[in-house]
Structure formats: structure tokens, C-alpha cells
C-alpha atoms as a PDB file:
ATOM      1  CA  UNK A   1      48.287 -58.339 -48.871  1.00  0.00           C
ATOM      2  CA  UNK A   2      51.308 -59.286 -46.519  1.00  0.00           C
ATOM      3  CA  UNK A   3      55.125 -60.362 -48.059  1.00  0.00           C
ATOM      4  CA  UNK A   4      57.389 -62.158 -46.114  1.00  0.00           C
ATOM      5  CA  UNK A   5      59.976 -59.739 -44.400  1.00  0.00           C
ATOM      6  CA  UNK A   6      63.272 -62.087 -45.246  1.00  0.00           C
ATOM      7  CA  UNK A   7      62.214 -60.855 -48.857  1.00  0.00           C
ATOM      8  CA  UNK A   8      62.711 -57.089 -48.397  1.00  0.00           C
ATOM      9  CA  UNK A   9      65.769 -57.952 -46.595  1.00  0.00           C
ATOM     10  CA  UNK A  10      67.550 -59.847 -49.373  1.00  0.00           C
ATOM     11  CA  UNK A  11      66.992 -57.215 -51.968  1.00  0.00           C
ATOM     12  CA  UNK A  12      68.329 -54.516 -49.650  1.00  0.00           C
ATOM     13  CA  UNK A  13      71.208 -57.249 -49.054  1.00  0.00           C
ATOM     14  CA  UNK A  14      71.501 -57.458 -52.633  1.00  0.00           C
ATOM     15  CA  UNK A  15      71.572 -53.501 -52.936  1.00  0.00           C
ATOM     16  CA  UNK A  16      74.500 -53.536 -50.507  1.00  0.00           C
ATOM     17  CA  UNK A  17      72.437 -51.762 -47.869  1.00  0.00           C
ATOM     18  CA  UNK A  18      73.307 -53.684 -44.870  1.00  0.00           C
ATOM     19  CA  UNK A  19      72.222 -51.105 -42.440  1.00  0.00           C
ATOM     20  CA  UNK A  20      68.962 -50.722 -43.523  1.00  0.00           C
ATOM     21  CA  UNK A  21      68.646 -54.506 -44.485  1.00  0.00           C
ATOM     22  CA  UNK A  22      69.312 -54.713 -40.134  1.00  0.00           C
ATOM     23  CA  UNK A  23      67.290 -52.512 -39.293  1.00  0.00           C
ATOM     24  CA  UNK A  24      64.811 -53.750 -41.286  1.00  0.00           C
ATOM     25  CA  UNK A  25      65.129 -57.080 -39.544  1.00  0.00           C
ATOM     26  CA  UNK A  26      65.040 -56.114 -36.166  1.00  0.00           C
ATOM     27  CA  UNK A  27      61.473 -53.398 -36.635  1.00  0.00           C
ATOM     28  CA  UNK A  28      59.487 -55.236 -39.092  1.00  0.00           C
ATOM     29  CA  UNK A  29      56.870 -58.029 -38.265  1.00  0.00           C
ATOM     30  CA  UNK A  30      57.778 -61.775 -40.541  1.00  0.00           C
ATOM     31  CA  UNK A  31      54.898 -61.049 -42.362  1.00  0.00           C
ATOM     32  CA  UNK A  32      54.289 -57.026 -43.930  1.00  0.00           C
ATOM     33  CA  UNK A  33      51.538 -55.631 -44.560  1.00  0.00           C
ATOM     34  CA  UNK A  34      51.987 -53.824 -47.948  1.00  0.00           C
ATOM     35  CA  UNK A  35      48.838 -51.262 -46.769  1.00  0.00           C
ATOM     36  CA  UNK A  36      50.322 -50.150 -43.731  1.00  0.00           C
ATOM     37  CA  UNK A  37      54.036 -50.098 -44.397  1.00  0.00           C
ATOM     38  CA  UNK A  38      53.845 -48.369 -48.231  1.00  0.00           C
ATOM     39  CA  UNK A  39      55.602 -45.315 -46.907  1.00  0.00           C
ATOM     40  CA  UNK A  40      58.146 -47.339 -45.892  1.00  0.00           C
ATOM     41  CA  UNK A  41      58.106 -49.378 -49.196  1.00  0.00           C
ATOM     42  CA  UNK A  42      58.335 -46.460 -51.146  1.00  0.00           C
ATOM     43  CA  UNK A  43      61.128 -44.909 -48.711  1.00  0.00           C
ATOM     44  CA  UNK A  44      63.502 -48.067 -49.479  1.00  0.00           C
ATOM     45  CA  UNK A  45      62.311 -48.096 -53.471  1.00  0.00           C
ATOM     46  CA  UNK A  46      60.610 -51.029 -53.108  1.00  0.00           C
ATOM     47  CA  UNK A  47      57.757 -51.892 -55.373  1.00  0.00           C
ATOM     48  CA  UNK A  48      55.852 -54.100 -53.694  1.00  0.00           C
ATOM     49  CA  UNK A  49      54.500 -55.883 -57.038  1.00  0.00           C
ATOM     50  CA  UNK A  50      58.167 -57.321 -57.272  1.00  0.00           C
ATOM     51  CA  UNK A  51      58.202 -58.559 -53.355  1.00  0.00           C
ATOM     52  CA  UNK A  52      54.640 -60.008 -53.642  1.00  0.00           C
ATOM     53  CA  UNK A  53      54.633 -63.971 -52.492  1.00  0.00           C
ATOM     54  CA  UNK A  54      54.451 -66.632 -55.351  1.00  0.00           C
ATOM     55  CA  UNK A  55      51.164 -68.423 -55.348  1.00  0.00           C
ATOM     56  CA  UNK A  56      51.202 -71.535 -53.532  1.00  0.00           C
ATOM     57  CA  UNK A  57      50.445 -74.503 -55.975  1.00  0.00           C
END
């Protein structure tokens, strides 16, 4: 399963962790794969459940 990147980003945002939020930006592809970045996921606190894309209608 792959999330859009720009989602990640605004919760970090929202957290107030700009750096991270930037650097986010700048190393991750648009679309992440939730297998191979989990580490990462987990790193920021991320659950990936809450990130996942809304079904398209």
C-alpha cells in the first residue's frame, strides 16, 4: 500500500515539526510505500492506518 507523501507532511506540519516535515519533503518519493518505509513511520509516530488514502468513489 502507498500514501501520498504531502499527507505525512501535514501532520508533522500540524505537530509543529517543520524540520522533519522538510526533510521529509525533500527524501521521500510522492507516493510511500508503507512496507518499505515502516521504520521510518514508526520513527516519526506515524500510524500508517491514519495516513492511508480515502477510497476513490
Amino acid at each position: 500500500m502507498r500514501i501520498a507523501r504531502h499527507r505525512i507532511v501535514s501532520v508533522l506540519r500540524d505537530r509543529g515539526q517543520q524540520v522533519r516535515a522538510d526533510w521529509v519533503e525533500r527524501e521521500l518519493p510522492e507516493r510511500v510505500d508503507l512496507q518499505e518505509h515502516v521504520g521510518l513511520l514508526a520513527t516519526l509516530r506515524l500510524d500508517p492506518a491514519d495516513l492511508a488514502d480515502a477510497p476513490s468513489p
